[in-house]
N, C-alpha and C. Protein backbone atom coordinates (compact mmCIF):
# COMPACT_ATOMS: atom_id res chain seq x y z
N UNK A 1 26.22 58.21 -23.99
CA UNK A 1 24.76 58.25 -23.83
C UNK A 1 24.38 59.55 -23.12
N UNK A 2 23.87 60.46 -23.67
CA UNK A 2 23.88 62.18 -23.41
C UNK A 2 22.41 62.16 -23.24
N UNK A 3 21.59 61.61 -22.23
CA UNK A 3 20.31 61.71 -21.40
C UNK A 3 19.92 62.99 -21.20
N UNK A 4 20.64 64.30 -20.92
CA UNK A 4 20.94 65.39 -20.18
C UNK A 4 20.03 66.08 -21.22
N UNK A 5 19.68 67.50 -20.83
CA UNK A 5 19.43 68.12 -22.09
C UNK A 5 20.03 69.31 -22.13
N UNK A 6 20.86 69.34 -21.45
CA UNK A 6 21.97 70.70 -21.55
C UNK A 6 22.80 70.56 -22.48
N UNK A 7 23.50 68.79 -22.62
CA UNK A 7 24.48 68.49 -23.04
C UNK A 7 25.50 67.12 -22.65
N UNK A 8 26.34 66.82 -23.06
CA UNK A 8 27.14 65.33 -23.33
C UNK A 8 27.54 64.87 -21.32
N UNK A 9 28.39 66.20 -20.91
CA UNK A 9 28.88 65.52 -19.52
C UNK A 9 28.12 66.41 -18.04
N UNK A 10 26.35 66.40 -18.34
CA UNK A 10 25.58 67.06 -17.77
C UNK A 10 24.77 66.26 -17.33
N UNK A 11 24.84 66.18 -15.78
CA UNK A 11 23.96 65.09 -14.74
C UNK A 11 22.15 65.40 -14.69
N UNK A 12 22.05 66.31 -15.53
CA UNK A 12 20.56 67.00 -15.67
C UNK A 12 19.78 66.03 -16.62
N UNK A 13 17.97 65.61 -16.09
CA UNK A 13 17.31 64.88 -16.20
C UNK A 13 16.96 65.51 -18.12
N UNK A 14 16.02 65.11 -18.81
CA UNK A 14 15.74 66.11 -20.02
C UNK A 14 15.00 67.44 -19.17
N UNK A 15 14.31 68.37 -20.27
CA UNK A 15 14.04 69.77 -20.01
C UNK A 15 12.70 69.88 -18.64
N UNK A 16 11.73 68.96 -19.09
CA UNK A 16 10.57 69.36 -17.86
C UNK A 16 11.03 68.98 -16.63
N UNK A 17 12.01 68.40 -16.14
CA UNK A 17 12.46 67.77 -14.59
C UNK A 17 13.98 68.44 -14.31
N UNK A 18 13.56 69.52 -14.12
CA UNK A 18 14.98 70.20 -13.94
C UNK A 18 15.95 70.02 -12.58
N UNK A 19 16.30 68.87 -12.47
CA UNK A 19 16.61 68.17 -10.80
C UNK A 19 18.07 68.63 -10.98
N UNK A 20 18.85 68.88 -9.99
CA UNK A 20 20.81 68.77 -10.51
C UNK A 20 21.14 67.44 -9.92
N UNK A 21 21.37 66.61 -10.87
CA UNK A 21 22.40 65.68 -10.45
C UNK A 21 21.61 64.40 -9.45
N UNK A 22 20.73 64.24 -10.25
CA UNK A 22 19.80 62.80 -10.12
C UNK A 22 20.13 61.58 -10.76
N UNK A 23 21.32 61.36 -11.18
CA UNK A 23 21.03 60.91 -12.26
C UNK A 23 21.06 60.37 -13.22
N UNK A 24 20.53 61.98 -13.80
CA UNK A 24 20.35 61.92 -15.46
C UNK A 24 18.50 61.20 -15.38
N UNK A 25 18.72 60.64 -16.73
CA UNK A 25 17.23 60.35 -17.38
C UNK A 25 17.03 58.88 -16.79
N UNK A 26 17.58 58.60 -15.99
CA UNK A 26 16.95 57.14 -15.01
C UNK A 26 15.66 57.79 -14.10
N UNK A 27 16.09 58.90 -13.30
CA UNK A 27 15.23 59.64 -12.29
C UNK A 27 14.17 60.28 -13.04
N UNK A 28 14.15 60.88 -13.62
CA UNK A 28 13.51 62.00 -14.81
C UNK A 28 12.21 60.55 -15.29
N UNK A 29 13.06 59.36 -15.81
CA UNK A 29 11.78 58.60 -16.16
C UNK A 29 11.22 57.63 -14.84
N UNK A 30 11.92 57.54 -13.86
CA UNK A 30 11.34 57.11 -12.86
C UNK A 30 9.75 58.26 -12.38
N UNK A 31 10.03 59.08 -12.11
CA UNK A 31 9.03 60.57 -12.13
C UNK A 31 8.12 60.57 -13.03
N UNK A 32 8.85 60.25 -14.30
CA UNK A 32 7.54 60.52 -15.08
C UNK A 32 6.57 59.09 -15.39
N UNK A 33 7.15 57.82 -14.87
CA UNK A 33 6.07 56.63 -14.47
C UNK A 33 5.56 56.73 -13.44
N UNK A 34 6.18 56.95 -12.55
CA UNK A 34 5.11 57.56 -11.19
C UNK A 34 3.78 58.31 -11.22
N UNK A 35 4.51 59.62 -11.44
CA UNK A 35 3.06 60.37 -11.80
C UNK A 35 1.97 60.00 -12.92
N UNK A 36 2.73 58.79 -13.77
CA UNK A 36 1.65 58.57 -14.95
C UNK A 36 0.60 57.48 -14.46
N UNK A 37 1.74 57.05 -13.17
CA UNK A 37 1.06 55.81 -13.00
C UNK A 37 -0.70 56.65 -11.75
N UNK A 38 0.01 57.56 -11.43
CA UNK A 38 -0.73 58.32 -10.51
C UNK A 38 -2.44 58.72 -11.75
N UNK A 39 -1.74 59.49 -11.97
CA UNK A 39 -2.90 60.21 -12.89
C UNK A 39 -3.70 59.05 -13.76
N UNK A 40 -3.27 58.03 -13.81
CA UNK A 40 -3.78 56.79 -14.56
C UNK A 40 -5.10 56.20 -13.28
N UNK A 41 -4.47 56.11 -12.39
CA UNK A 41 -5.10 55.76 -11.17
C UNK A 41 -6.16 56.04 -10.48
N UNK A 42 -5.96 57.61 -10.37
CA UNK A 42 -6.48 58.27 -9.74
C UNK A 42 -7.91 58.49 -10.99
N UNK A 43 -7.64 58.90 -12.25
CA UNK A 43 -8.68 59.39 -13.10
C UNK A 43 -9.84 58.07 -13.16
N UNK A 44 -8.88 56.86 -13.09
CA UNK A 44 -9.71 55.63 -13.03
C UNK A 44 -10.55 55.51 -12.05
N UNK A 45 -10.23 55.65 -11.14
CA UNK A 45 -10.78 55.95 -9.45
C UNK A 45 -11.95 56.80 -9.59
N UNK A 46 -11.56 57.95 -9.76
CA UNK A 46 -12.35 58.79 -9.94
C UNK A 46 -13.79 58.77 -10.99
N UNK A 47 -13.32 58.18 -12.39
CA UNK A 47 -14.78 57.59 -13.46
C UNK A 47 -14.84 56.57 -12.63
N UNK A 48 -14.62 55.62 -11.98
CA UNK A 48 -15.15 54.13 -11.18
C UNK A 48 -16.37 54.76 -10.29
N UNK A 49 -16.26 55.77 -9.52
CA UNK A 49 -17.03 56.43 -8.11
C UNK A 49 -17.83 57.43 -8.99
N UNK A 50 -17.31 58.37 -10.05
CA UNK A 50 -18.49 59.64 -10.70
C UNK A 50 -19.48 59.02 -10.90
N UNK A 51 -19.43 57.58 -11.93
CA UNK A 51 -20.80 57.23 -12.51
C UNK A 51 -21.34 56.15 -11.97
């Protein structure tokens, strides 16, 4: 299971989360639900209070 995007025995997340040795694509998608969950949140927040 080659998560990496360097390659097969490479602890690197895919290409936008360039972390060494997190890993792999457990951390990389932990990060990228976080911040989605963020920006989901926050934009909601934000149209809830604009209008």
């Amino acid at each position: 299971m080659s998560y990496g995007y360097p390659g097969c025995g490479y602890p690197y997340p895919p290409y936008p989360y360039p972390y060494p040795g997190y890993g792999g694509g457990y951390f990389a998608l932990i990060v990228v639900l976080l911040v989605l969950l963020l920006v989901i949140g926050g934009g909601y927040y934000y149209y809830a209070n604009y209008r």
